[in-house]
Protein backbone atom coordinates (compact mmCIF):
# COMPACT_ATOMS: atom_id res chain seq x y z
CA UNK A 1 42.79 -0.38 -44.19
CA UNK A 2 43.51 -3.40 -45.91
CA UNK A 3 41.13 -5.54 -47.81
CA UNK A 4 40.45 -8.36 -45.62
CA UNK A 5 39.49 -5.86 -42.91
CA UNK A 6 37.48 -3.71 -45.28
CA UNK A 7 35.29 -6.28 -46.12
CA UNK A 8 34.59 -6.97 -42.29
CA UNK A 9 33.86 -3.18 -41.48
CA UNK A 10 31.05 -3.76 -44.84
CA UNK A 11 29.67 -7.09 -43.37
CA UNK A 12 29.05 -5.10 -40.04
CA UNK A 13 27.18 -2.32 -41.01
CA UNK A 14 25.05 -4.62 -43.58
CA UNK A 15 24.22 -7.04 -40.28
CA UNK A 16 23.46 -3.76 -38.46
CA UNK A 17 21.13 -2.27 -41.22
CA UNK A 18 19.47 -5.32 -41.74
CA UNK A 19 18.89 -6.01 -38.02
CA UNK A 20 17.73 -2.32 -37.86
CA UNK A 21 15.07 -3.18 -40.62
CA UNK A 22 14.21 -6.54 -39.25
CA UNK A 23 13.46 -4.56 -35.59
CA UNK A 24 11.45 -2.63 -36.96
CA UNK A 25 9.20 -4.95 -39.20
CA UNK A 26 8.79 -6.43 -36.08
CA UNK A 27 7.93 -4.31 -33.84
CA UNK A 28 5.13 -2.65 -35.93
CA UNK A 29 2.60 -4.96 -35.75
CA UNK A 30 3.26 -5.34 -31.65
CA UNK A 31 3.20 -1.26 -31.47
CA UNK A 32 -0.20 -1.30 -33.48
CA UNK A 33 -1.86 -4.37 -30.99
CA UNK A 34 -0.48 -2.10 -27.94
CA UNK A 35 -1.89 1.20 -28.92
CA UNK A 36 -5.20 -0.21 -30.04
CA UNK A 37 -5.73 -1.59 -27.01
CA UNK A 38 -4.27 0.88 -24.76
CA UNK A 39 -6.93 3.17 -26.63
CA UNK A 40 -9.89 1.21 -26.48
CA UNK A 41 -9.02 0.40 -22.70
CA UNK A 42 -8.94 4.49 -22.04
CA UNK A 43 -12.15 4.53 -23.70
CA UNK A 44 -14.19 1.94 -21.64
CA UNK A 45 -12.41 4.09 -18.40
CA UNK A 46 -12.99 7.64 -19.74
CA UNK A 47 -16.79 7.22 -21.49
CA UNK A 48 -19.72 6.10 -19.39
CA UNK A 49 -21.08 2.87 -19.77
CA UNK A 50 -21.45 -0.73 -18.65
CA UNK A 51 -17.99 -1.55 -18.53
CA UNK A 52 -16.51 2.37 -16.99
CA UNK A 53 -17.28 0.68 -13.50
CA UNK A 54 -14.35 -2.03 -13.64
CA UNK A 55 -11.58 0.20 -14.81
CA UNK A 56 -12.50 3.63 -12.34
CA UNK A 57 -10.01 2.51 -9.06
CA UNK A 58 -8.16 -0.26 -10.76
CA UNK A 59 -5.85 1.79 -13.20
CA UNK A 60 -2.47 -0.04 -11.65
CA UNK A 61 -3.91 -3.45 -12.40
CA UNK A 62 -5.59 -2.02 -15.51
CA UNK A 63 -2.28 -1.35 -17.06
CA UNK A 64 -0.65 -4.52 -15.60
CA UNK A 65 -2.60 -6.46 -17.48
CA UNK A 66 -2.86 -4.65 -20.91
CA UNK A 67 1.59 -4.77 -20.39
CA UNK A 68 1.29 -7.97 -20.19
CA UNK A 69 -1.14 -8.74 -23.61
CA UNK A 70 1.07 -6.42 -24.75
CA UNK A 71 4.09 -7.73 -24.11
CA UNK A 72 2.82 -11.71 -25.41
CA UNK A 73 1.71 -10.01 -28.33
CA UNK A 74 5.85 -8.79 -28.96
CA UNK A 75 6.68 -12.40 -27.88
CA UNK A 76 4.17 -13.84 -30.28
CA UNK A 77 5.43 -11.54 -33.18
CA UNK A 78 9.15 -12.05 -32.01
CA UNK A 79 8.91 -15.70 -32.21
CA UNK A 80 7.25 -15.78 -35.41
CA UNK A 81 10.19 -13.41 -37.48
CA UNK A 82 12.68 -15.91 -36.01
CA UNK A 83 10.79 -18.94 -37.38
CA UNK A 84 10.49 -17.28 -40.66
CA UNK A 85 14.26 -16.75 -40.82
CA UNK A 86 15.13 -20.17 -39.20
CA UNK A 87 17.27 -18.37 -36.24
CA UNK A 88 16.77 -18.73 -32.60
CA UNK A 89 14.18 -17.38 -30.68
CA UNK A 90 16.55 -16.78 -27.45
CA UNK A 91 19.17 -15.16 -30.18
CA UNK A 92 22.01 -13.21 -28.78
CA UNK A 93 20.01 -9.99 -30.34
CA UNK A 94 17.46 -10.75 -28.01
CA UNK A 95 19.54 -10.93 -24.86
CA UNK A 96 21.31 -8.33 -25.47
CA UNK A 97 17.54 -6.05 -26.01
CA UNK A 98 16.52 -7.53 -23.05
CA UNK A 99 19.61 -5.99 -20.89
CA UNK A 100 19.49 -3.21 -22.26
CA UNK A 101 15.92 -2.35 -21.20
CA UNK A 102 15.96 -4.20 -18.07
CA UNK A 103 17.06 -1.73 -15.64
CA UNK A 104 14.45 0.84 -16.52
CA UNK A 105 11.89 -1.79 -16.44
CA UNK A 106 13.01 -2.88 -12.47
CA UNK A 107 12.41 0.91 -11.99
CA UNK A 108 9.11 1.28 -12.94
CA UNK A 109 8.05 -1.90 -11.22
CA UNK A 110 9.53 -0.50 -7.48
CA UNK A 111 8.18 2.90 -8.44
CA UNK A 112 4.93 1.55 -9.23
CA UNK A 113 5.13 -0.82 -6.25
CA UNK A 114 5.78 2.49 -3.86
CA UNK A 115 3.82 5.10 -5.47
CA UNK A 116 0.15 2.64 -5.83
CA UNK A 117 -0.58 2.42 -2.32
CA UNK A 118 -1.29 6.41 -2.53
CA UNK A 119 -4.19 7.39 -3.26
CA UNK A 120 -4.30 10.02 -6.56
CA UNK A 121 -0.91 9.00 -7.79
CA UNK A 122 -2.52 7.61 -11.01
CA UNK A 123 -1.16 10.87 -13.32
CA UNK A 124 2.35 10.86 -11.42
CA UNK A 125 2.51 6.37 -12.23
CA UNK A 126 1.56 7.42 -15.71
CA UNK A 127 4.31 10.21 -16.67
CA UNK A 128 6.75 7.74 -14.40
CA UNK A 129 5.46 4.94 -17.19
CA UNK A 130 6.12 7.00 -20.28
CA UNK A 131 9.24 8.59 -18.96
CA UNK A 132 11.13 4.87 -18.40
CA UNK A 133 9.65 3.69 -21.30
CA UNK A 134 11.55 6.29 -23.51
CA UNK A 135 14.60 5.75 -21.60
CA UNK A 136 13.94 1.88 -22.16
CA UNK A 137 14.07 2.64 -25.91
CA UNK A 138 16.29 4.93 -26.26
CA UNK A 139 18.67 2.22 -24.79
CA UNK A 140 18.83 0.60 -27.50
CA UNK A 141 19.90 3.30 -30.01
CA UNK A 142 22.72 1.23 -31.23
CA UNK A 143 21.28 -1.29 -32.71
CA UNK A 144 17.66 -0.26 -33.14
CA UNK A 145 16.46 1.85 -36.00
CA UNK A 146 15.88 5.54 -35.69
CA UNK A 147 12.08 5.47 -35.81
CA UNK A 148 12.64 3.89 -32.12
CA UNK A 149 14.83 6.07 -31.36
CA UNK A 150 11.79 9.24 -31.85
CA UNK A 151 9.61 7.00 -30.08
CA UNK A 152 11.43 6.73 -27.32
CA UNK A 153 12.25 10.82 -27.40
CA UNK A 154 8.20 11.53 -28.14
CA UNK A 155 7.82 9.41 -24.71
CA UNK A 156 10.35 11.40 -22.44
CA UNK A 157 9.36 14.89 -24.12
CA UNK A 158 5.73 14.56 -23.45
CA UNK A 159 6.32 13.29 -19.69
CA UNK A 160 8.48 16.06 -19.13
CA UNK A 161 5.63 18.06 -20.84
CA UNK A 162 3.81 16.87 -17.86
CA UNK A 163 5.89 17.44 -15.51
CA UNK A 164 6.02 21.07 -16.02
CA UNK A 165 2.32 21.54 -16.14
CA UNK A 166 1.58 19.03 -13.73
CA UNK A 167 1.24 21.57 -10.39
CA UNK A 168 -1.68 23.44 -11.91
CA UNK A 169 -3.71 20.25 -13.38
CA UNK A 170 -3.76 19.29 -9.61
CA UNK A 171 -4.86 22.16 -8.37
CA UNK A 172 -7.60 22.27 -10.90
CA UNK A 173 -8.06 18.62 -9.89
CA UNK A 174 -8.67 19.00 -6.43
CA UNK A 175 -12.70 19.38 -6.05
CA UNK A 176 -15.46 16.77 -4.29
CA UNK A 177 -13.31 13.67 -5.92
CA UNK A 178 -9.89 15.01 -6.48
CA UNK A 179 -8.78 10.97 -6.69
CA UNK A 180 -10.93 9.62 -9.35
CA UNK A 181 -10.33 13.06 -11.45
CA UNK A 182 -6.68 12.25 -11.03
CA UNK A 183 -7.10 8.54 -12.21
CA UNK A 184 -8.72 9.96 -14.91
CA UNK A 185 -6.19 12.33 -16.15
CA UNK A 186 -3.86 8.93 -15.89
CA UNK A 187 -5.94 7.39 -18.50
CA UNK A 188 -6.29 10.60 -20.70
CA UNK A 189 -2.38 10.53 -20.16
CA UNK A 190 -1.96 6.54 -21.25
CA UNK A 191 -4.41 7.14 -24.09
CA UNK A 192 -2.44 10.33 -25.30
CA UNK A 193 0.98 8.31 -25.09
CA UNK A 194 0.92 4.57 -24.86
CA UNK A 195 -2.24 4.40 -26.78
CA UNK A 196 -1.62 7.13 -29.76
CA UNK A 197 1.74 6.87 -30.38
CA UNK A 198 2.03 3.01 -30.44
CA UNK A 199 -0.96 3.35 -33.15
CA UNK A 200 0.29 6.51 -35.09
CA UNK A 201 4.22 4.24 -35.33
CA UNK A 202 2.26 1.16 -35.95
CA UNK A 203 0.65 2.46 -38.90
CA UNK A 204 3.57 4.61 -39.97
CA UNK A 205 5.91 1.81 -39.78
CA UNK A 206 3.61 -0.78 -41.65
CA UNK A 207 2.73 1.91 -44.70
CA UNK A 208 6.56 2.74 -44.99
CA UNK A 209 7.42 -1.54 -45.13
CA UNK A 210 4.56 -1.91 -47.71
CA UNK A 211 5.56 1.30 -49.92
CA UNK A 212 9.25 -0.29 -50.21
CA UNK A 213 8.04 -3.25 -51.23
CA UNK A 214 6.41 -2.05 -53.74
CA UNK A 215 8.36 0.30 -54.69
């Protein structure tokens, strides 16, 4: 190798490691906002109260919307790291995250589409949620850091998890409202996944950026 193409193969893998620790400064803060309020949204479903009554038969448009605050929130954070370091916000980075994850996303949108107008689907949406989501991240191993890479593994492993226990939980389910004890289970399952492990990598993440810096 000579040294002309020695110093390329160096300035790629320093882009690449700093992109890596960019991503996930990033995506932190948006992982933290997204498990806090997939959490606190289980909780006004799961505990009785006031506000139990306007989640209990709406979990598909429940989740819609917290995907959606969740996904201005990444915009939000997204646009302010590229301001900070004067780049574009529709950067080639971007696109290229964007197509990576975009066929898993189209997925879950026509699975969600077909499998909502059943009634007692809610646990089945939620492990077909958690299970594109991992593939979503794990599609973008190459560039992305390896904390998103056992994100995206935790994801798939616990709806596979599901999967294989899934058979008896419905039969234990099935009793004077076998529906709403499914929809539930949904939200026990999007607090478990969506909600904890967002927050547990959130915090993680954060701690880790603040110990390097002071370190």
């Amino acid at each position: 190798m000579n040294r002309s193409a020695a110093e390329e193969h160096l300035r790629v893998i320093r882009e690449l490691m700093e992109r890596a620790t960019i991503y996930r400064a990033v995506s932190a803060p948006a992982a933290l906002f997204c498990g806090l309020v997939a959490l606190l949204v289980s909780g006004l479903a799961l505990i009785p109260g006031p506000f139990q009554a306007l989640f209990q038969h709406n979990f598909v448009l429940t989740w819609i919307v917290v995907c959606l605050l969740s996904a201005t929130a990444n915009t939000f954070f997204i646009f302010r790291s590229t301001e900070r370091r004067q780049e574009r916000f529709a950067s080639y980075r971007l696109r290229t995250a964007l197509l990576a994850i975009a066929p898993t996303f189209i997925v879950a949108i026509a699975l969600t589409f077909f499998l909502a107008r059943a009634a007692g689907t809610e646990l089945f949406i939620a492990v077909c949620w958690m299970a594109l989501y991992g593939l979503a991240l794990l599609s973008t191993m190459t560039f992305a850091p390896r904390s998103i890479v056992i994100l995206g593994w935790a994801f798939i492993l616990t709806s596979v998890l599901i999967l294989c226990v899934m058979t008896p939980v419905l039969v234990v389910a099935v009793g004077d409202r076998p529906s709403l004890m499914l929809e539930q289970l949904g939200y026990f399952a999007m607090a478990g996944s969506f909600g904890l492990y967002h927050t547990i990598y959130g915090v993680l993440v954060m701690f880790s950026a603040r110990h390097n810096e002071h370190g």
